[in-house]
Protein backbone atom coordinates (compact mmCIF):
# COMPACT_ATOMS: atom_id res chain seq x y z
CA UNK A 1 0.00 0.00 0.00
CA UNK A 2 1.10 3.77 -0.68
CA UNK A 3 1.53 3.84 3.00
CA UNK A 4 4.96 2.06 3.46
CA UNK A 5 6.29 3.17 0.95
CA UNK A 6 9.57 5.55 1.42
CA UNK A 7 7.68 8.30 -0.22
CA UNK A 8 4.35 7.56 -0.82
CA UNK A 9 3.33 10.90 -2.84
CA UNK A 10 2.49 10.15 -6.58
CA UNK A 11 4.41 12.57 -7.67
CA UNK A 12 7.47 10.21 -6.58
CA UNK A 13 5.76 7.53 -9.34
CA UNK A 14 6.03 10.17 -12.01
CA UNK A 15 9.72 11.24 -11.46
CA UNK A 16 10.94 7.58 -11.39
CA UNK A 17 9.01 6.63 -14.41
CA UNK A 18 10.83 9.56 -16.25
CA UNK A 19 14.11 9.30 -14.32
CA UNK A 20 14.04 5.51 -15.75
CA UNK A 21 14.46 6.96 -19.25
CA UNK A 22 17.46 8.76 -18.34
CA UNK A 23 19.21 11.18 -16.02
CA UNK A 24 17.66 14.85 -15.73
CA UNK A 25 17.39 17.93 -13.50
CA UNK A 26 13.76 19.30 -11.69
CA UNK A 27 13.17 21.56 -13.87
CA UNK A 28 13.55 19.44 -16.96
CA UNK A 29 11.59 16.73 -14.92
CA UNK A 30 8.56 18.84 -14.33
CA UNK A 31 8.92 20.45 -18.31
CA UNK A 32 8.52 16.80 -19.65
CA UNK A 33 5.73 15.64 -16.76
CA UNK A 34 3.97 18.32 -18.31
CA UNK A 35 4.69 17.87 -21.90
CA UNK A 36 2.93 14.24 -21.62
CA UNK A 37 0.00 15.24 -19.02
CA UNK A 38 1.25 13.04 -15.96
CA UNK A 39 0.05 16.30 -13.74
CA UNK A 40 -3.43 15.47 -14.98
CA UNK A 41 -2.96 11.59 -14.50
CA UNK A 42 -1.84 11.48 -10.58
CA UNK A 43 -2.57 14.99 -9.53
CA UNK A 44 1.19 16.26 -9.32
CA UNK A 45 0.98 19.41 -7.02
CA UNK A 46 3.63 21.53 -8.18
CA UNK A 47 3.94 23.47 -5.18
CA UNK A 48 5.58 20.34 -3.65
CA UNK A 49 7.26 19.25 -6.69
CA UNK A 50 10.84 19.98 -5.03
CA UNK A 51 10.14 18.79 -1.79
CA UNK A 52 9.23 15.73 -2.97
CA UNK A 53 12.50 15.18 -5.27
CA UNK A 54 14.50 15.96 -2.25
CA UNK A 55 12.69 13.30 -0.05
CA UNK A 56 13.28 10.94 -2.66
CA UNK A 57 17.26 11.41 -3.03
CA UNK A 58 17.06 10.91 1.51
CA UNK A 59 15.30 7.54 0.67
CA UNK A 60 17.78 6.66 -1.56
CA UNK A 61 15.28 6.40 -4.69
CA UNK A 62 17.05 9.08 -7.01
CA UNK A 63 20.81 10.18 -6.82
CA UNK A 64 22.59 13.76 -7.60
CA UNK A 65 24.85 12.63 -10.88
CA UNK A 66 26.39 16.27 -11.60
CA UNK A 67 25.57 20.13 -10.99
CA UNK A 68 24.79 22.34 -14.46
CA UNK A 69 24.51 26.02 -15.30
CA UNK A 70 23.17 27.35 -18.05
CA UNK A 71 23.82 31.14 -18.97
CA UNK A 72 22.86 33.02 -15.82
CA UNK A 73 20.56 30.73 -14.62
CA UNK A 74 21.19 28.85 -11.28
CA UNK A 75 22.44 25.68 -10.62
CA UNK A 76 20.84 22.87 -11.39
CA UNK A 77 21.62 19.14 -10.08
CA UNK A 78 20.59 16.47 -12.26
CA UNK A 79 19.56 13.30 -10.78
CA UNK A 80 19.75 9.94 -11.90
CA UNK A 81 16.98 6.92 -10.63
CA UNK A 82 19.00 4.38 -8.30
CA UNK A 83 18.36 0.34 -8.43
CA UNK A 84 16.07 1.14 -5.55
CA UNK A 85 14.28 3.75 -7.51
CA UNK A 86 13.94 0.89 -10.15
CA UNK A 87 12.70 -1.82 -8.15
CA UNK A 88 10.40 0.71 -6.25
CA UNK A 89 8.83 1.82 -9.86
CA UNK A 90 8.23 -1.82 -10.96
CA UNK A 91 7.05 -2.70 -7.54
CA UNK A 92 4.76 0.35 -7.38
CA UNK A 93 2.76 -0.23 -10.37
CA UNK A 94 2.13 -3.57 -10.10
CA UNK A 95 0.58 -2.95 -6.97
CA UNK A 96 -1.55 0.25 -8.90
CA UNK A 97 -2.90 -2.28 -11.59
CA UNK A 98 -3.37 -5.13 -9.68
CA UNK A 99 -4.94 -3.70 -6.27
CA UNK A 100 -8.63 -2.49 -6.85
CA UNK A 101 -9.47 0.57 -4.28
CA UNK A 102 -12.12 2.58 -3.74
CA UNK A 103 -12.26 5.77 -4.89
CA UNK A 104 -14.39 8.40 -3.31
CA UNK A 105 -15.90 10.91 -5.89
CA UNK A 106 -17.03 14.08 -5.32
CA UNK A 107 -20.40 12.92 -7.42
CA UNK A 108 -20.78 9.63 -5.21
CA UNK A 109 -20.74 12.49 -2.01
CA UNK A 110 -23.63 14.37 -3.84
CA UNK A 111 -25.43 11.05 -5.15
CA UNK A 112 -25.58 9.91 -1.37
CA UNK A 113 -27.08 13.28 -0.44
CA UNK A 114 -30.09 13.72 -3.65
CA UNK A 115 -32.80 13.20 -1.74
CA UNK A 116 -32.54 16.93 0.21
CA UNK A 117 -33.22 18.40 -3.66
CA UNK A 118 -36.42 18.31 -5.30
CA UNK A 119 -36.99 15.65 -7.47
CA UNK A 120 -37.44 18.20 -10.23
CA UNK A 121 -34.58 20.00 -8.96
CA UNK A 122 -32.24 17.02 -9.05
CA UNK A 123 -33.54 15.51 -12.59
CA UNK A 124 -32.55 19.48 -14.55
CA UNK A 125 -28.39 18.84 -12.38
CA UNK A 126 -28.40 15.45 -13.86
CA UNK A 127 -29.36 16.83 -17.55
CA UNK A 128 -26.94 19.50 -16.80
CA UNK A 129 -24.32 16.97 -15.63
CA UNK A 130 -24.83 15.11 -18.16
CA UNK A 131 -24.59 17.64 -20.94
CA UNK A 132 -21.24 18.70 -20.01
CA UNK A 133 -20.16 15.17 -20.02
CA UNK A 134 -21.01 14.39 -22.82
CA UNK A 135 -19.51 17.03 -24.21
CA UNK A 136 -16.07 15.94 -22.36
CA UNK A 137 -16.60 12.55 -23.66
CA UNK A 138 -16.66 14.41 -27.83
CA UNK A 139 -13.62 16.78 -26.90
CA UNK A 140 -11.78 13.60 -25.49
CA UNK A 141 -12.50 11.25 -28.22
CA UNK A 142 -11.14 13.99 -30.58
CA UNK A 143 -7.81 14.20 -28.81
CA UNK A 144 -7.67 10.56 -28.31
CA UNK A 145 -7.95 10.33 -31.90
CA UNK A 146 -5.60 12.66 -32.37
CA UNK A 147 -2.88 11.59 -30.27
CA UNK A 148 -3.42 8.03 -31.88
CA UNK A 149 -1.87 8.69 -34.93
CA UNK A 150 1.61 9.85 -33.65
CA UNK A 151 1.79 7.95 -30.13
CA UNK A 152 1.80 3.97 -29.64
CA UNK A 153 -1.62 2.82 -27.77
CA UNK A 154 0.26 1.73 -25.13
CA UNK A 155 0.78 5.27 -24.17
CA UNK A 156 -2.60 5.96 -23.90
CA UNK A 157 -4.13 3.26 -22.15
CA UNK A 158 -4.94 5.82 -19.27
CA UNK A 159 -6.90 7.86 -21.62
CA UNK A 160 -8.91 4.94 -22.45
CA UNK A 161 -9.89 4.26 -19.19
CA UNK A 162 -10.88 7.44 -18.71
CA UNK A 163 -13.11 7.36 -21.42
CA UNK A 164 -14.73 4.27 -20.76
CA UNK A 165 -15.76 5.61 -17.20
CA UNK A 166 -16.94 8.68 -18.18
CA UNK A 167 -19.10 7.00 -21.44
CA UNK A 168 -20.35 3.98 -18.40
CA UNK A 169 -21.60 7.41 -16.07
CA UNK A 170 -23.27 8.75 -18.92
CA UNK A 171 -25.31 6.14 -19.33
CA UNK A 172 -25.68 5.38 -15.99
CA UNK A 173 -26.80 9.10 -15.49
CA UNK A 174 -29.36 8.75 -18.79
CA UNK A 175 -31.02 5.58 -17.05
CA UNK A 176 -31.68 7.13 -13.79
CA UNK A 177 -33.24 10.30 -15.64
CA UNK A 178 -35.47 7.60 -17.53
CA UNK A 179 -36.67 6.63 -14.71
CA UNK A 180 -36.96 9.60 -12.77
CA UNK A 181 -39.04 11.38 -15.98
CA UNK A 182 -41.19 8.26 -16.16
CA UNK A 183 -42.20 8.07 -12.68
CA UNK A 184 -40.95 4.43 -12.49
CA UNK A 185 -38.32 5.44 -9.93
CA UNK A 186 -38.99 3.24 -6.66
CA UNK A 187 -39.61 6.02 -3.92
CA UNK A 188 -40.50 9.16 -6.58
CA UNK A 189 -43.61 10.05 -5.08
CA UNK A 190 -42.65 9.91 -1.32
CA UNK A 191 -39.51 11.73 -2.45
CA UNK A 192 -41.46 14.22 -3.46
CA UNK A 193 -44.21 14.61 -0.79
CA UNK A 194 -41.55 14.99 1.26
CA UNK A 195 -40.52 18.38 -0.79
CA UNK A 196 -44.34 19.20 -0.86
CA UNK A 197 -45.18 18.41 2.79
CA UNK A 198 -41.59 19.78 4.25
CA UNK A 199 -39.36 17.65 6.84
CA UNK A 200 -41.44 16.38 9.80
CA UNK A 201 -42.23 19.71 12.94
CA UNK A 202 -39.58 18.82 15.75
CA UNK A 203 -40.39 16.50 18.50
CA UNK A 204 -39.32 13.70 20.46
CA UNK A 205 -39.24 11.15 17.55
CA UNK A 206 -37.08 13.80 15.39
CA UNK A 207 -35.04 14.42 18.33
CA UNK A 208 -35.00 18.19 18.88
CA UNK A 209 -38.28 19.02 20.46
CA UNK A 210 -40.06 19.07 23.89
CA UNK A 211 -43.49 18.19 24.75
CA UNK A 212 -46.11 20.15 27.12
């Protein structure tokens, strides 16, 4: 688990699998991570970028190879990855592809709070959710098909997966509007006498109340 490892930040992942290529210094590292999206695929914060270079060169996962300078700027130590750095990298992503976890969503917060919005309420979000999805879904598949034609599909495997849970929410989303809009939703009409009627007065069965 991300817990024992020596440096457990994802960021760490990303360095060693471009440190595995071949030797560079931070800045070059973060130019390239960049370059080929890896801030977008495990949420690289950049305002730890540094930090987290310098934790991994303690743990022994990265090494200082030489010091450069180029016209006025300053220093700059390149770092190689070490045979630790190599065995954690392998030993890291097997354990990313092979170990299912669960991942909270913001959505699955909202989902598990729906019933405080009208039904009506709640049925115009999801069309409005679902519009800009969809939409994300067209832009993505344009890229995807762009990118196809000058990278490998091995290199875009993540994208792929991205777009196959975004298409499987979509249609997720456009069944539960079906059945919202037909009134075959279990629960739709208590759900929404309870918008009608308001939330029960306070008493002793809700908790808050007295009695005289």
């Amino acid at each position: 688990m991300p817990g024992r490892r020596k440096v457990g930040n994802l960021t760490a992942l990303a360095v060693l699998a471009v440190l595995v290529e071949r030797p560079m210094h931070p800045y070059e590292l973060a130019t390239t991570l960049r370059g080929r999206g890896k801030d977008q695929d495990m949420g690289i914060k950049w305002g730890s970028f540094y930090t987290v270079v310098r934790n991994m060169e303690r743990h022994g996962l990265i090494a200082a190879v030489q010091s450069v300078r180029e016209g006025r700027r300053p220093e700059r130590t390149v770092y190689r990855i070490t045979d630790d750095g190599r065995a954690e990298l392998v030993d890291w992503a097997r354990e990313l592809v092979a170990t299912p976890t669960v991942e909270r969503s913001s959505f699955r917060a909202g989902l598990s709070v729906l019933a405080v919005l009208h039904p009506d309420e709640a049925t115009a979000l999801l069309r409005d959710r679902l519009a800009q999805l969809e939409e994300a879904v067209r832009r993505e598949r344009a890229a995807y098909a762009e990118h196809a034609r000058q990278v490998p599909r091995l290199f875009l495997v993540e994208n792929e997966y991205d777009l196959t849970i975004q298409e499987a929410e979509a249609a997720w989303i456009r069944a539960l509007l079906a059945e919202i809009t037909s009134g075959s939703y279990p629960g739709l009409d208590e759900w929404r006498a309870y918008h009608t009627a308001g939330p029960p007065a306070p008493g002793p069965a809700g908790g808050g109340g007295t009695t005289t």
